[in-house]
Protein backbone atom coordinates (compact mmCIF):
# COMPACT_ATOMS: atom_id res chain seq x y z
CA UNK A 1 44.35 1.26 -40.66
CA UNK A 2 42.95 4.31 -38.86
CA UNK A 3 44.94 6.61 -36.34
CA UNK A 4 44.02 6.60 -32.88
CA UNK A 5 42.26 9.96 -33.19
CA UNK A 6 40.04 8.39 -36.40
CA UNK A 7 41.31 10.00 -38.79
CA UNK A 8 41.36 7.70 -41.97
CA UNK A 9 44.01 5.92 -42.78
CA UNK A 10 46.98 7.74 -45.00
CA UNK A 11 45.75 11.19 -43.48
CA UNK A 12 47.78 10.72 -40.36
CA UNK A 13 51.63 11.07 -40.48
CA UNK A 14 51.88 8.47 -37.81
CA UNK A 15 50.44 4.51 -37.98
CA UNK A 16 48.12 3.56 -34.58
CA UNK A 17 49.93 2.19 -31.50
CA UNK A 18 46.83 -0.34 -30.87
CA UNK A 19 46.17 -2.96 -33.78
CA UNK A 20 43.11 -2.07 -36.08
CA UNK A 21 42.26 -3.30 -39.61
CA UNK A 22 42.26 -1.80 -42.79
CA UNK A 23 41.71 -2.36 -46.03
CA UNK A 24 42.73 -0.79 -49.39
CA UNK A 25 42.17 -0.79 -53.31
CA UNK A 26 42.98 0.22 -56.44
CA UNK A 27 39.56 -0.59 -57.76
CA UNK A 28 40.69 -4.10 -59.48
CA UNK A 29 42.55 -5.46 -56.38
CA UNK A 30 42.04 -5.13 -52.86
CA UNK A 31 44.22 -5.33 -49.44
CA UNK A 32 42.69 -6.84 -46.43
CA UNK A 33 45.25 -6.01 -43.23
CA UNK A 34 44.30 -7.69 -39.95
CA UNK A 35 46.36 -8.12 -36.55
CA UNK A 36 46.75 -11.49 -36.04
CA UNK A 37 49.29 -11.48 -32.74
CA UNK A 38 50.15 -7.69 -31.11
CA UNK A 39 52.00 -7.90 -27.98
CA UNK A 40 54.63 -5.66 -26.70
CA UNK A 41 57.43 -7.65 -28.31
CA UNK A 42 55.97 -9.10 -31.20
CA UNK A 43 53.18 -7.61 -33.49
CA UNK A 44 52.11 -9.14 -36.92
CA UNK A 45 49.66 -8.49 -39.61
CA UNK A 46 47.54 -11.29 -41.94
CA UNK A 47 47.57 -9.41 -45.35
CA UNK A 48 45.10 -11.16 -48.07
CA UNK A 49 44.87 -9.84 -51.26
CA UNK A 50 41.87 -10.23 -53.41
CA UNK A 51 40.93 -9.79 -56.92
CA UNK A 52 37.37 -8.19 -58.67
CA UNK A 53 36.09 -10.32 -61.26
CA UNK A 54 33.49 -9.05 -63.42
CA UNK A 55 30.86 -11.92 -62.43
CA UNK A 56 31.84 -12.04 -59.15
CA UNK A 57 29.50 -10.11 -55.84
CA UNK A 58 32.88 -10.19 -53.91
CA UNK A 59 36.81 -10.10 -54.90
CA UNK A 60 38.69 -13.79 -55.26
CA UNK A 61 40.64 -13.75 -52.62
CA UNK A 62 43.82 -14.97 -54.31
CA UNK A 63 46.74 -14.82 -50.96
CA UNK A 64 47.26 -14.56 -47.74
CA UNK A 65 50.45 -13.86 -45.93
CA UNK A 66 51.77 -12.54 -42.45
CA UNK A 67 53.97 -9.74 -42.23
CA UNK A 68 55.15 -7.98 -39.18
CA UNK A 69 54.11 -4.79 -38.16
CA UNK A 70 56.99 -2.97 -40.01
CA UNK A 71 56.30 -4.95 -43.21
CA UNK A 72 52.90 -4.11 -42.79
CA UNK A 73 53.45 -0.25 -42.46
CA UNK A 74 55.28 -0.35 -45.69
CA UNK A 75 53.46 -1.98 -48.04
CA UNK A 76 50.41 0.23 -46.77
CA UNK A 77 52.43 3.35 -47.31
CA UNK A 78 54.11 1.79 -50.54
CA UNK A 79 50.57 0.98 -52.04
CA UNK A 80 49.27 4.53 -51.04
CA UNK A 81 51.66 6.77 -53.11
CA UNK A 82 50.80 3.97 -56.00
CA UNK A 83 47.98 5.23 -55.64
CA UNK A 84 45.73 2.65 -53.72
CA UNK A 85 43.15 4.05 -51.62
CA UNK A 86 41.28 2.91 -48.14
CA UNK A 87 37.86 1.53 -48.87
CA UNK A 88 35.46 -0.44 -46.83
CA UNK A 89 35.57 -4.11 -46.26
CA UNK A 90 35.33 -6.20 -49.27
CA UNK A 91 34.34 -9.49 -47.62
CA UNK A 92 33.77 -10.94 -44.21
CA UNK A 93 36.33 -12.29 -42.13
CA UNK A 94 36.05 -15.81 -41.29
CA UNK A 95 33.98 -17.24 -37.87
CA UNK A 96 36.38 -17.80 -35.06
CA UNK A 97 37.18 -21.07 -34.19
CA UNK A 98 34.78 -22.82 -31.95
CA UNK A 99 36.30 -23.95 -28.67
């Protein structure tokens, strides 16, 4: 989760007004964030967690839940002062559904 001005995620005081992605670990487990619906109303997260094995080339992904934007916000900010920090992506996302 970035701020609008690009800063990297945890360096701004304030989380983005637009939905972006983000990802964080603690270098065992990782955090996958990812709008899913982000309207003015209603905005929600998909939050899949994943876990490095040592014979693995990518983490188990091990669960995925949705949490609304608020939720969202504070597990990112609850996992940061644990001590979690951003990283890149850790897998691909899915294809989108073929119409």
């Amino acid at each position: 989760m970035t701020s609008t001005s690009g800063q990297r995620a945890g360096t701004s005081r304030r989380p983005p007004l637009s939905p972006r992605e983000g990802w964080l670990s603690d270098g065992r487990r990782v955090l996958h964030f990812r709008p899913t619906l982000w309207d003015r109303w209603t905005q929600r997260l998909e939050v899949t967690s994943g876990e490095w094995l040592p014979d693995q080339s990518v983490p188990l992904l091990k669960n995925r839940k949705e949490l609304t934007r608020e939720q969202a916000i504070a597990l990112w900010r609850q996992k940061r002062q644990e001590g979690w920090r951003a990283c890149a992506p850790q897998w691909h996302p899915p294809p989108p559904p073929r119409a």
